[in-house]
C-alpha atoms as a PDB file:
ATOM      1  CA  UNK A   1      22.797 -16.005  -5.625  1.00  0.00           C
ATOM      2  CA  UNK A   2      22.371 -15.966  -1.813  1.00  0.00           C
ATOM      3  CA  UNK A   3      19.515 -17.855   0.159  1.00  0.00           C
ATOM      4  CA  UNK A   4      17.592 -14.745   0.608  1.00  0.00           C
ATOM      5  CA  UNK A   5      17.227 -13.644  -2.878  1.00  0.00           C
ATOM      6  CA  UNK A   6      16.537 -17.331  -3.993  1.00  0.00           C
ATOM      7  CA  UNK A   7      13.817 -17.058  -1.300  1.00  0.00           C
ATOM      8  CA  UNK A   8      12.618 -13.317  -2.524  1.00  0.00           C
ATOM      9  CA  UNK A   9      12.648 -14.381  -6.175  1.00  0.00           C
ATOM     10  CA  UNK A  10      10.513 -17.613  -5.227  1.00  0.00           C
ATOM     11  CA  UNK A  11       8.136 -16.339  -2.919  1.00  0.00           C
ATOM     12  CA  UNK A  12       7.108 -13.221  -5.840  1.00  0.00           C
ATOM     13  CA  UNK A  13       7.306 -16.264  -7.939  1.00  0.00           C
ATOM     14  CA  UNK A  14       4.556 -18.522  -6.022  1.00  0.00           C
ATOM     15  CA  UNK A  15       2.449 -15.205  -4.957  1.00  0.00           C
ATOM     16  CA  UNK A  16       1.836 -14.250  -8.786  1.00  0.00           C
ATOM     17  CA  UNK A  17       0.577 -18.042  -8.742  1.00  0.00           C
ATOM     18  CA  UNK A  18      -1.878 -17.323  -5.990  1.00  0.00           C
ATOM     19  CA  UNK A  19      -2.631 -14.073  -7.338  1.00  0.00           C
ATOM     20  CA  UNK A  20      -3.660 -16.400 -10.728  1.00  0.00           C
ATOM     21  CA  UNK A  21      -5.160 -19.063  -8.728  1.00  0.00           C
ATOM     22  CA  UNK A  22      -3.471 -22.195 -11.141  1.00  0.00           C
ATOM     23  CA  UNK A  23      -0.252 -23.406 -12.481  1.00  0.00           C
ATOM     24  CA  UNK A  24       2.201 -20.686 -13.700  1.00  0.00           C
ATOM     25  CA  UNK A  25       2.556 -22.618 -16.780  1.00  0.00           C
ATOM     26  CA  UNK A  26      -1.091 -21.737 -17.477  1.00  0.00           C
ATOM     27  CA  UNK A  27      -1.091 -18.047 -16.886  1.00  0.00           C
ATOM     28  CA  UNK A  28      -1.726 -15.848 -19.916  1.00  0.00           C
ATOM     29  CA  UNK A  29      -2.119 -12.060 -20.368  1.00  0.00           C
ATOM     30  CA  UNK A  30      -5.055 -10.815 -18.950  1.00  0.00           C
ATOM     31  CA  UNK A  31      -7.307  -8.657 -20.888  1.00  0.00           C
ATOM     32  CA  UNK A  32      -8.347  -5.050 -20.369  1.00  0.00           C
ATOM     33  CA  UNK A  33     -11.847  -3.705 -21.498  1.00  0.00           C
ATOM     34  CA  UNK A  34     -12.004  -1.339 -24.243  1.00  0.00           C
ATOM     35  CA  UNK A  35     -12.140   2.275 -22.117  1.00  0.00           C
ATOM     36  CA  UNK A  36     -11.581   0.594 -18.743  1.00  0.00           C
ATOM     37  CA  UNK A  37      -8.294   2.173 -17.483  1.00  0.00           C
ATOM     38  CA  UNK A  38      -7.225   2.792 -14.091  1.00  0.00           C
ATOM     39  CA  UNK A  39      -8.369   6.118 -13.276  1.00  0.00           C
ATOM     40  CA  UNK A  40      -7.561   8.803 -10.389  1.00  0.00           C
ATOM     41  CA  UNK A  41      -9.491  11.563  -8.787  1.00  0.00           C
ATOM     42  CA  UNK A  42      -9.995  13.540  -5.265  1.00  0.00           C
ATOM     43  CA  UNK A  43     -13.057  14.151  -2.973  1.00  0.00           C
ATOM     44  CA  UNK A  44     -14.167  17.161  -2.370  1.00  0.00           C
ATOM     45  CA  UNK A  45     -15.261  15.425   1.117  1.00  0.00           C
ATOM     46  CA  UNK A  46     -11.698  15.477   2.227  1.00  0.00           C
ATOM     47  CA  UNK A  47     -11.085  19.210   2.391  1.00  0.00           C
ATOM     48  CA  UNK A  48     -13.362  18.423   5.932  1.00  0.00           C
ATOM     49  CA  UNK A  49     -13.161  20.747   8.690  1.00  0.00           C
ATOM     50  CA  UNK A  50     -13.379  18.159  10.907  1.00  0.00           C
ATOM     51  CA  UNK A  51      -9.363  16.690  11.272  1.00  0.00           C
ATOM     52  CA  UNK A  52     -10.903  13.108  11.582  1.00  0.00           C
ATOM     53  CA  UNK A  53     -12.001  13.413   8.375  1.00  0.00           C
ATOM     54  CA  UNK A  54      -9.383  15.770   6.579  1.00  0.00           C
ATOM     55  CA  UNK A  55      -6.819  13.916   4.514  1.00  0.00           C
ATOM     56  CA  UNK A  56      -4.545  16.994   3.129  1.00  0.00           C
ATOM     57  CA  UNK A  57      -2.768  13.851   0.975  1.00  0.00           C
ATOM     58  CA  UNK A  58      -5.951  11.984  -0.115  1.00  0.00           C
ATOM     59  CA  UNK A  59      -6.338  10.098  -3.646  1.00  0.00           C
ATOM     60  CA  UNK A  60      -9.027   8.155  -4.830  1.00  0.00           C
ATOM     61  CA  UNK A  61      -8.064   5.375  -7.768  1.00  0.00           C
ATOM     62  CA  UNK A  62     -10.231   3.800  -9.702  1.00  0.00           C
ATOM     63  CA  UNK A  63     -10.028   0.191 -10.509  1.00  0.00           C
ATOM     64  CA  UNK A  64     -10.649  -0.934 -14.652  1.00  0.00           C
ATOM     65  CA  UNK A  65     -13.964  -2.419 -12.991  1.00  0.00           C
ATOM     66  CA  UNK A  66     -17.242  -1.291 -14.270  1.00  0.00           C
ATOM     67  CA  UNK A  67     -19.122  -0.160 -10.791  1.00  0.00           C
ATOM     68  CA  UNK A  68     -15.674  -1.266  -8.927  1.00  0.00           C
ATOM     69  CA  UNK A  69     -16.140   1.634  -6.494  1.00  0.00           C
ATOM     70  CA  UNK A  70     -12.513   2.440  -5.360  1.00  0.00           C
ATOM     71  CA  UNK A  71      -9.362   2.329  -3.242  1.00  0.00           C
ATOM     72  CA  UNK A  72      -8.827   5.773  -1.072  1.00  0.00           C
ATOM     73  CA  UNK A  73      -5.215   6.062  -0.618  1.00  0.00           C
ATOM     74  CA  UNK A  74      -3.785   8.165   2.297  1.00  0.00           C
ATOM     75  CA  UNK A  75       0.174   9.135   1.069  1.00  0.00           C
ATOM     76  CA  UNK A  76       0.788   9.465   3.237  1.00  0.00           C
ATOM     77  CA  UNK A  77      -1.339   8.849   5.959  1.00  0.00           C
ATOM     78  CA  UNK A  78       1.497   9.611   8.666  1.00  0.00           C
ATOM     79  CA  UNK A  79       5.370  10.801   7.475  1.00  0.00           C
ATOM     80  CA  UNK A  80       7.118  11.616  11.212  1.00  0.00           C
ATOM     81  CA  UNK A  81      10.697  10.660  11.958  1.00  0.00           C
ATOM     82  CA  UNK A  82      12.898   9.743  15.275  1.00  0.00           C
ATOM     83  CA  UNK A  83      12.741   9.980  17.912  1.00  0.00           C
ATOM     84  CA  UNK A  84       9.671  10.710  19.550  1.00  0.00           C
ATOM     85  CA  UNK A  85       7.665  10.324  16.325  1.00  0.00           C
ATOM     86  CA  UNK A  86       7.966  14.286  15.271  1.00  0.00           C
ATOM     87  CA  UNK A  87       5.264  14.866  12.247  1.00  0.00           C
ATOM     88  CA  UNK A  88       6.897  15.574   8.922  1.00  0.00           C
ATOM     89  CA  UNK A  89       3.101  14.835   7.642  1.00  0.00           C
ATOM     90  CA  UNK A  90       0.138  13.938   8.771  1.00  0.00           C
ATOM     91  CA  UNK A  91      -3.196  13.243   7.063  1.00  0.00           C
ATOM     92  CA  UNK A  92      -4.612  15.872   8.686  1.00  0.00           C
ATOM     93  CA  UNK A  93      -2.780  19.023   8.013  1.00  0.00           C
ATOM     94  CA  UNK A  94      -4.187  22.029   7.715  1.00  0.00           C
ATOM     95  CA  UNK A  95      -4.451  22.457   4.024  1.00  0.00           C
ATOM     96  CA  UNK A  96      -6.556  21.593   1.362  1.00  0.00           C
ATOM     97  CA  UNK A  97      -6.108  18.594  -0.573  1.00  0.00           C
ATOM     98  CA  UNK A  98      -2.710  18.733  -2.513  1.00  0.00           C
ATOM     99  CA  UNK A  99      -3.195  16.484  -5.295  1.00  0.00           C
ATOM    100  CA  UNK A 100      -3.157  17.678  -8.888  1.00  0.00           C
ATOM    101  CA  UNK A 101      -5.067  15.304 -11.409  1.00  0.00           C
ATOM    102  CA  UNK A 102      -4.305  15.720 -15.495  1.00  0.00           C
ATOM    103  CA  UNK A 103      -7.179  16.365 -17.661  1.00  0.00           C
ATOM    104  CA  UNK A 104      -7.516  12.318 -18.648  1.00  0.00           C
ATOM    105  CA  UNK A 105      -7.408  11.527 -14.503  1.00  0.00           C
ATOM    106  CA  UNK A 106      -4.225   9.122 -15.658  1.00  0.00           C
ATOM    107  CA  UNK A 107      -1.640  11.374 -14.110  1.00  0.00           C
ATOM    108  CA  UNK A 108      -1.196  12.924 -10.569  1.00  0.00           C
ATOM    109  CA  UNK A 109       0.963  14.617  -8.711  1.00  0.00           C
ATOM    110  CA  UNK A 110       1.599  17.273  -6.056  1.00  0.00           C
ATOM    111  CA  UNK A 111       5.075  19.307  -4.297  1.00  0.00           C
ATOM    112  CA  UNK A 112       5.046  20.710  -0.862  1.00  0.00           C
ATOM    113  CA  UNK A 113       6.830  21.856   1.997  1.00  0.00           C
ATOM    114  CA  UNK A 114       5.964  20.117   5.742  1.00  0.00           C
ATOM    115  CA  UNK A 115       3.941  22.348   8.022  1.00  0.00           C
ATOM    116  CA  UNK A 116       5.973  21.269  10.951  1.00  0.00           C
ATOM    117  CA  UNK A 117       9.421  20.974  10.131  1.00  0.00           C
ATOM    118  CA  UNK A 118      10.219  24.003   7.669  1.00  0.00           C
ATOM    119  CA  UNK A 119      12.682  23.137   4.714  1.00  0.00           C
ATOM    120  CA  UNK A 120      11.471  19.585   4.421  1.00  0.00           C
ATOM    121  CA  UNK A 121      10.089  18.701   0.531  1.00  0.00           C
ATOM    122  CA  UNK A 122       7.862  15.866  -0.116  1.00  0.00           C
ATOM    123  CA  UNK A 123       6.356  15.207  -3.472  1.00  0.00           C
ATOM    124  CA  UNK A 124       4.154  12.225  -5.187  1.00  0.00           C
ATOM    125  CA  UNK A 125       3.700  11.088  -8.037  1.00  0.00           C
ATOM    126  CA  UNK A 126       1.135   9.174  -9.548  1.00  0.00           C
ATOM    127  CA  UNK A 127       0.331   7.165 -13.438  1.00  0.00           C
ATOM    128  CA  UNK A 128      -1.646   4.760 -14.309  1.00  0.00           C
ATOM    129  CA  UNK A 129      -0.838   1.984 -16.558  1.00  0.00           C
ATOM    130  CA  UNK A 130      -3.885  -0.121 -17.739  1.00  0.00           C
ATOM    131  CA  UNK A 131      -4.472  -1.889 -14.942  1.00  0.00           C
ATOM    132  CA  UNK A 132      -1.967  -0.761 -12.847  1.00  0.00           C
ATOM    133  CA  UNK A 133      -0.841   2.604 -10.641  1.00  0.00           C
ATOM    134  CA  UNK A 134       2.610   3.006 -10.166  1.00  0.00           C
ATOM    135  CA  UNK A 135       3.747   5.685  -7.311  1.00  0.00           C
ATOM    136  CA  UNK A 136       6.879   7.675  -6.306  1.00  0.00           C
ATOM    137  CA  UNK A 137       7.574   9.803  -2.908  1.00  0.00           C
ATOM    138  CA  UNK A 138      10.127  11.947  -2.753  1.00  0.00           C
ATOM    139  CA  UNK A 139      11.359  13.634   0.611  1.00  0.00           C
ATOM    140  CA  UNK A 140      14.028  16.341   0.215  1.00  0.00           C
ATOM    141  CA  UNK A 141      15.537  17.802   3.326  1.00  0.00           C
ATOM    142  CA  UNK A 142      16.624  21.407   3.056  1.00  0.00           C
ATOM    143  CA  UNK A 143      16.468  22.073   6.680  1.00  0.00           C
ATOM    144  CA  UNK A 144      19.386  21.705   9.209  1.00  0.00           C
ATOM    145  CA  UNK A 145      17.312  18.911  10.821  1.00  0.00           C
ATOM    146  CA  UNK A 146      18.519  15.228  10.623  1.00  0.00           C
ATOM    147  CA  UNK A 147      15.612  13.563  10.015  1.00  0.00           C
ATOM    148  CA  UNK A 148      16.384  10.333  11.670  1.00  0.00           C
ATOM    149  CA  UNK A 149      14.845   6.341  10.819  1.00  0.00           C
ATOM    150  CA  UNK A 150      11.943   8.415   8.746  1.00  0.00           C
ATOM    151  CA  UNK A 151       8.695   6.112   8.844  1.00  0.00           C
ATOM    152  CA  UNK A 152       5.709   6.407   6.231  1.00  0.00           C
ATOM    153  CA  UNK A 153       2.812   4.916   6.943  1.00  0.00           C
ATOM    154  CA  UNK A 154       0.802   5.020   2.919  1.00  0.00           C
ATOM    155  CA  UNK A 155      -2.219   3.714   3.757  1.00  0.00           C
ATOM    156  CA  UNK A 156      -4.302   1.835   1.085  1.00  0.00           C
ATOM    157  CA  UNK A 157      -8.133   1.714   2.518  1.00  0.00           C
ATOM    158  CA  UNK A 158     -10.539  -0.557   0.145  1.00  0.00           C
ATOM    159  CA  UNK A 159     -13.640   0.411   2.191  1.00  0.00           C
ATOM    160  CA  UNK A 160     -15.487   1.394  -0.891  1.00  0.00           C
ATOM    161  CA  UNK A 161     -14.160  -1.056  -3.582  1.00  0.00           C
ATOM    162  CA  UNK A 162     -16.973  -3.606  -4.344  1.00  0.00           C
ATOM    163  CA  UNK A 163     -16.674  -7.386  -3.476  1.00  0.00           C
ATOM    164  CA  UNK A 164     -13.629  -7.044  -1.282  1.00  0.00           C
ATOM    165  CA  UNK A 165     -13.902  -7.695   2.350  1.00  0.00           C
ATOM    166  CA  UNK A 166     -16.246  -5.912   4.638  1.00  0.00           C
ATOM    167  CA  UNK A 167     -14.687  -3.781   7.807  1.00  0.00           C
ATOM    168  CA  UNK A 168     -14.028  -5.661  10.859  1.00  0.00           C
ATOM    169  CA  UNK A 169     -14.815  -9.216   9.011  1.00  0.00           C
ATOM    170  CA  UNK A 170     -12.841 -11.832   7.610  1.00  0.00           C
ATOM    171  CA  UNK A 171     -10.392  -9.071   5.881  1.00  0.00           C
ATOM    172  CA  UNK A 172      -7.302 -11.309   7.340  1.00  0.00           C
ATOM    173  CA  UNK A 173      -8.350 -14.656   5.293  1.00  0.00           C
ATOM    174  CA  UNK A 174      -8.390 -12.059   2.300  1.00  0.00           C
ATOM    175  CA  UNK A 175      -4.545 -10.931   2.830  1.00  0.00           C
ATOM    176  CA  UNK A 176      -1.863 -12.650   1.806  1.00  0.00           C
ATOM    177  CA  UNK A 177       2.367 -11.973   2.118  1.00  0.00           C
ATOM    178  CA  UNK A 178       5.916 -13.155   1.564  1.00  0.00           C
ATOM    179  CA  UNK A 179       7.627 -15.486   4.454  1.00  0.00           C
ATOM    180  CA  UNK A 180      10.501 -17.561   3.733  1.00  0.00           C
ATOM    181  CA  UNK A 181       9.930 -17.423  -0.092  1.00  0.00           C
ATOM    182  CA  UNK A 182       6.278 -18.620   0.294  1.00  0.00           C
ATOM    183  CA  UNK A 183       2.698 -16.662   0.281  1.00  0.00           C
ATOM    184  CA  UNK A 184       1.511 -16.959   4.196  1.00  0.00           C
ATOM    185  CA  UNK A 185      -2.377 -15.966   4.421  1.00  0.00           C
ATOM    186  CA  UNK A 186      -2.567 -13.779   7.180  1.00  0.00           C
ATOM    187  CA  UNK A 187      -5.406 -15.293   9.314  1.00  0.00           C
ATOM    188  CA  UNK A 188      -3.239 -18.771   9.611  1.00  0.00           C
ATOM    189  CA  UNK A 189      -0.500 -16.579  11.592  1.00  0.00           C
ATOM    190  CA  UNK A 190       0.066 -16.796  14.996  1.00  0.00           C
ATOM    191  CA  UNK A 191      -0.067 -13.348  16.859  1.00  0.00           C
ATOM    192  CA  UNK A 192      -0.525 -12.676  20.840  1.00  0.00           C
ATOM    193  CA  UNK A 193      -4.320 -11.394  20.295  1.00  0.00           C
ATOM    194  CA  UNK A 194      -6.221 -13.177  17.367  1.00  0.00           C
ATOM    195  CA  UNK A 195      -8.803 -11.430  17.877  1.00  0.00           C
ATOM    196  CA  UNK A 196      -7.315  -7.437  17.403  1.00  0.00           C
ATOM    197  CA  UNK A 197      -8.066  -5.912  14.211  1.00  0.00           C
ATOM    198  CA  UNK A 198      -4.063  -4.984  13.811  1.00  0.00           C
ATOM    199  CA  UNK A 199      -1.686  -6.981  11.908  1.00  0.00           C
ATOM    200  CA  UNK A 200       2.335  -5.770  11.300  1.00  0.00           C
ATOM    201  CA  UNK A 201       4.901  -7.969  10.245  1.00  0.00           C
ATOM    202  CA  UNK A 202       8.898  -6.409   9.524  1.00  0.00           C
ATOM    203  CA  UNK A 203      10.324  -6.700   6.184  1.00  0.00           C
ATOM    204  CA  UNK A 204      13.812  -8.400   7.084  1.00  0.00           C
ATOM    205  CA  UNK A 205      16.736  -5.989   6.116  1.00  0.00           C
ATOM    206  CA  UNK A 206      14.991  -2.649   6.774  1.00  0.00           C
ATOM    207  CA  UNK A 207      17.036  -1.549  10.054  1.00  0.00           C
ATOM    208  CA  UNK A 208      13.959   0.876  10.978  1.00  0.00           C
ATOM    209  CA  UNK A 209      11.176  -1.109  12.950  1.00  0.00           C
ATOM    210  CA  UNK A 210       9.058   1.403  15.271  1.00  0.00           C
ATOM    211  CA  UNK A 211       6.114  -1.142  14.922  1.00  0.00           C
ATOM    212  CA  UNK A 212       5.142  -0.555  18.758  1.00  0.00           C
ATOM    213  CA  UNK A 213       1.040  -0.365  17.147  1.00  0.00           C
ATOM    214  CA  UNK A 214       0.590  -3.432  16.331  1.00  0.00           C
ATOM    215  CA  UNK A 215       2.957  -4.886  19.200  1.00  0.00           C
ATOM    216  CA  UNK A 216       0.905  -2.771  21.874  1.00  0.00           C
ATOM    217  CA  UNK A 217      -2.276  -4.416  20.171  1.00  0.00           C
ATOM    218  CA  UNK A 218      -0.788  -8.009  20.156  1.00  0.00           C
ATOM    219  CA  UNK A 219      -0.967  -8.240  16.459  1.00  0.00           C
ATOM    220  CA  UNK A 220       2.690  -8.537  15.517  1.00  0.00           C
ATOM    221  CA  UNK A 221       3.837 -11.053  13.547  1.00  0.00           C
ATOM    222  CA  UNK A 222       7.217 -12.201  14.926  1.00  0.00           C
ATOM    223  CA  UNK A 223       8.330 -14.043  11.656  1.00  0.00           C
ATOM    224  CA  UNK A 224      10.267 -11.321   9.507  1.00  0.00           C
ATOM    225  CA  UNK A 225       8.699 -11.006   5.708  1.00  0.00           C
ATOM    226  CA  UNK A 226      10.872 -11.028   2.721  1.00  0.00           C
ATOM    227  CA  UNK A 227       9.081  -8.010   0.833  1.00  0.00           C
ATOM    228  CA  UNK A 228       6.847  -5.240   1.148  1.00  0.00           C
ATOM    229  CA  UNK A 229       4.247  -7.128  -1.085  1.00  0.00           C
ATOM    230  CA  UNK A 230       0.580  -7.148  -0.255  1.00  0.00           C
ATOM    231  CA  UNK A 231      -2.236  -9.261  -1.638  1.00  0.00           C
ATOM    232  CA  UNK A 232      -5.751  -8.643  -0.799  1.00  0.00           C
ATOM    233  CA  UNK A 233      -8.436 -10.774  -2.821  1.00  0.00           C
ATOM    234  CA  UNK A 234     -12.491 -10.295  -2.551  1.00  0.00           C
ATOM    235  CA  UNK A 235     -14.798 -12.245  -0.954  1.00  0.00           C
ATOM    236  CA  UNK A 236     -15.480 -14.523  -3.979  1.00  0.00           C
ATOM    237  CA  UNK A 237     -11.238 -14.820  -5.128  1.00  0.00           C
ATOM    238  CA  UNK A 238     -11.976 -13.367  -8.423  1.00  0.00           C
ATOM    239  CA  UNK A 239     -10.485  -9.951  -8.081  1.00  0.00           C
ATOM    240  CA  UNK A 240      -7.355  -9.063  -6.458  1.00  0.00           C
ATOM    241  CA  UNK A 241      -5.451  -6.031  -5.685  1.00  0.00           C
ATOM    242  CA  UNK A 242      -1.497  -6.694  -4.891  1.00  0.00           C
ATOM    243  CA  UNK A 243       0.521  -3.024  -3.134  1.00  0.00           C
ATOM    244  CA  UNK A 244       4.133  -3.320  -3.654  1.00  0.00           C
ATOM    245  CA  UNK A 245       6.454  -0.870  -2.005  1.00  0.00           C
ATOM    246  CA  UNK A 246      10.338  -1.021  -2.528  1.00  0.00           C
ATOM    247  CA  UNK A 247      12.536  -1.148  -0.991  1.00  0.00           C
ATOM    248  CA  UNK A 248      10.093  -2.408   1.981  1.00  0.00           C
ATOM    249  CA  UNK A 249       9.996  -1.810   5.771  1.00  0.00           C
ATOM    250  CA  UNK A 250       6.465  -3.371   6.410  1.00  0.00           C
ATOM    251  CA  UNK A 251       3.025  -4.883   6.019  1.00  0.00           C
ATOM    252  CA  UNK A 252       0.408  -3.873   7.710  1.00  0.00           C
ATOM    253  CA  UNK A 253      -3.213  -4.350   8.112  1.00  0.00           C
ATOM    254  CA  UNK A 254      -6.258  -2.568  10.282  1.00  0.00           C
ATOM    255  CA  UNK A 255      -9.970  -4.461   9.502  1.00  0.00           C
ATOM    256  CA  UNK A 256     -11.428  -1.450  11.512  1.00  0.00           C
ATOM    257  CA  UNK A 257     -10.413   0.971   8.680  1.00  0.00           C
ATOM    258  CA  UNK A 258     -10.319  -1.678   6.701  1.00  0.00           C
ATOM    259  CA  UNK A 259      -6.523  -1.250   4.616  1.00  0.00           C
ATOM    260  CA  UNK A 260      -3.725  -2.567   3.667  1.00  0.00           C
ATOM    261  CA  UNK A 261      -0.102  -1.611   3.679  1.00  0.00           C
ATOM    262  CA  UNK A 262       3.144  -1.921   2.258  1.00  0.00           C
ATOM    263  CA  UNK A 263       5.138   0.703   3.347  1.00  0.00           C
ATOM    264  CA  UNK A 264       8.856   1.635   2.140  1.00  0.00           C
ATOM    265  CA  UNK A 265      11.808   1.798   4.286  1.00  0.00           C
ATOM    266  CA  UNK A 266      13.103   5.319   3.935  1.00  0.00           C
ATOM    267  CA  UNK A 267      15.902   5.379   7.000  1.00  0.00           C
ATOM    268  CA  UNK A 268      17.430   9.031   8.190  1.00  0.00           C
ATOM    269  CA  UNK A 269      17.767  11.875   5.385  1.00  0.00           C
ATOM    270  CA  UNK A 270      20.572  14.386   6.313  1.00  0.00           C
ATOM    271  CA  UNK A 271      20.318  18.119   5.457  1.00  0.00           C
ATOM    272  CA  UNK A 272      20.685  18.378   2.061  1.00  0.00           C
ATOM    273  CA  UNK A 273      19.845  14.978   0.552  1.00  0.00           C
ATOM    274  CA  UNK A 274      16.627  13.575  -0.746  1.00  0.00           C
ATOM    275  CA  UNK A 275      15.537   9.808  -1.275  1.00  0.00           C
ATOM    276  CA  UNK A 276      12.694   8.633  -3.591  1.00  0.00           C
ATOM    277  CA  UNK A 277      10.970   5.508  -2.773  1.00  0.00           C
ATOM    278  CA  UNK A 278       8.563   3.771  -5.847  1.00  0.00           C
ATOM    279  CA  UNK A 279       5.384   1.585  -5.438  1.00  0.00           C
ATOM    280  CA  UNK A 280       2.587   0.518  -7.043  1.00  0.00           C
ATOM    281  CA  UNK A 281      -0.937  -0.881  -7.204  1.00  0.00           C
ATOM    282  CA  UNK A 282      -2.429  -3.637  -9.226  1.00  0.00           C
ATOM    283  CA  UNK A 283      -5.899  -4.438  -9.733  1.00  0.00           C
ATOM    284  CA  UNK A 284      -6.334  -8.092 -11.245  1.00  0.00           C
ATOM    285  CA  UNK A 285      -9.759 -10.321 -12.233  1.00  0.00           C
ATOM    286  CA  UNK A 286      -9.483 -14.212 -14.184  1.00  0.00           C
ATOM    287  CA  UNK A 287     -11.929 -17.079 -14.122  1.00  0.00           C
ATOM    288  CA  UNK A 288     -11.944 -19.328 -11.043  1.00  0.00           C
ATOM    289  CA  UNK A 289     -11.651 -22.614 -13.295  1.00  0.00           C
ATOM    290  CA  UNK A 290      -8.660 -25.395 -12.338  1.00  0.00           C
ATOM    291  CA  UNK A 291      -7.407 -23.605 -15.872  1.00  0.00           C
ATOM    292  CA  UNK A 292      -6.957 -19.990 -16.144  1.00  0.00           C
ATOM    293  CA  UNK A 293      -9.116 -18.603 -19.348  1.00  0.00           C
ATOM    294  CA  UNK A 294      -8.345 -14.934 -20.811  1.00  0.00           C
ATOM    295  CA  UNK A 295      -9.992 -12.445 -18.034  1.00  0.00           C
ATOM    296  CA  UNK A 296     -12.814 -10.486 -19.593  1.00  0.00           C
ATOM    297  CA  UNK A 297     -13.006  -7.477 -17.354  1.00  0.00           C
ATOM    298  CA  UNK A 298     -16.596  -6.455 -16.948  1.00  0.00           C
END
């Protein structure tokens, strides 16, 4: 096994311990409320006029939290490919919202063609799985376009789920990824502006970087990341939230929004070919005792 998956294994490994808050060894199943499922749904609110506030791709997902309020999840937010950034997708295309929800809100989905570069197919999908959403995007390219280093930006705002972090606070001391097999907590990295709402870091291995945002704002992180695996946990450590992506190109955090990301790397798609990337979303609670008891979710 090479040094890098040692490290990959390991750092998932020691995260899921963070995420747990104790030992490994003590870890047990956590418990789901009887009717408390993830659930998923779309505002009426983002059919807006105004593009601001449009988001053509917008989902809403529930957490298995009585009164947990919600994550709003933008896939994407921004789908454009190289160079010069030319918009496959962006949230505010002129259409109304695309997502399809099943009659028990467990299921969604949607299948369209880009506005802006005819012949290009993108599709999600979305399930949920007691506590968990799993995701897939799927980009087909029937044009004669090749769609060169493609960059997603799926953007995972928790502005309206209770108890998490508050925008433009202490969101960073909330956030936690992969570096050298080991969870890193945001806030103790060094970056050229500590004081910028933006935080990037590059998942190593994923040739397509584009991360000029977050450079531009001095909120890069230099050190490469070994996954595109995002914790966030609320301001009292009791719930948690963890956005995996695979295979991964990025994290990436704005407190002004506030959200999280971990976005796939996709790379180019030549005329005729389609690639599906998978994610998913995982909404945690446990007691806060030196020895994890059996969550209760309330």
């Amino acid at each position: 096994m090479t040094a890098f998956f040692y490290n990959l294994i390991t750092g998932i490994m020691l995260l899921h311990c963070i995420i747990f808050l104790s030992p490994c060894r003590h870890h047990r199943p956590e418990k789901i409320a009887q009717g408390k499922v993830v659930k998923f749904y779309t505002d009426p609110a983002t059919n807006s006029d105004d593009p601001e506030k449009r988001m053509a791709y917008g989902l809403n997902v529930s957490p298995p939290w009585a009164n947990g309020g919600y994550v709003f999840v933008n896939l994407p937010e921004h789908l454009e490919y190289m160079p010069g950034t030319k918009g496959i997708a962006r949230h505010h295309d002129m259409r109304a919202n695309v997502w399809q929800i099943s009659a028990d809100s467990t299921e969604a989905n949607y299948e369209v063609e880009s506005l802006t570069e005819p012949g290009v197919f993108f599709s999600a999908k979305a399930k949920a799985f007691s506590n968990k959403a799993s995701f897939e995007f799927t980009i087909t390219n029937h044009s004669a376009v090749n769609l060169l280093s493609i960059r997603p930006l799926f953007c995972f705002q928790y502005y309206s789920l209770s108890g998490f972090p508050a925008r433009n606070t202490d969101d960073f001391s909330h956030t936690f990824i992969i570096i050298n097999g080991k969870p890193a907590k945001v806030s103790d990295i060094a970056v050229t502006n500590k004081t910028t709402n933006a935080r990037m870091a590059q998942v190593a291995g994923c040739p397509n970087k584009h991360n000029w945002w977050a450079q531009k704002a001095g909120g890069m992180i230099e050190q490469e990341i070994d996954a595109a695996y995002t914790i966030l946990t609320d301001t009292v450590v009791s719930r948690k939230i963890v956005l995996e992506w695979t295979p991964g190109k990025n994290f990436l955090s704005n407190s002004a929004i506030p959200c999280i990301h971990a976005d796939p790397c996709i790379g180019n798609l030549e005329p005729g070919k389609s690639v599906t990337v998978k994610g998913s979303l995982t909404f945690t609670i446990f007691g806060l005792n030196d020895k994890i008891e059996t969550a209760q979710l309330k």
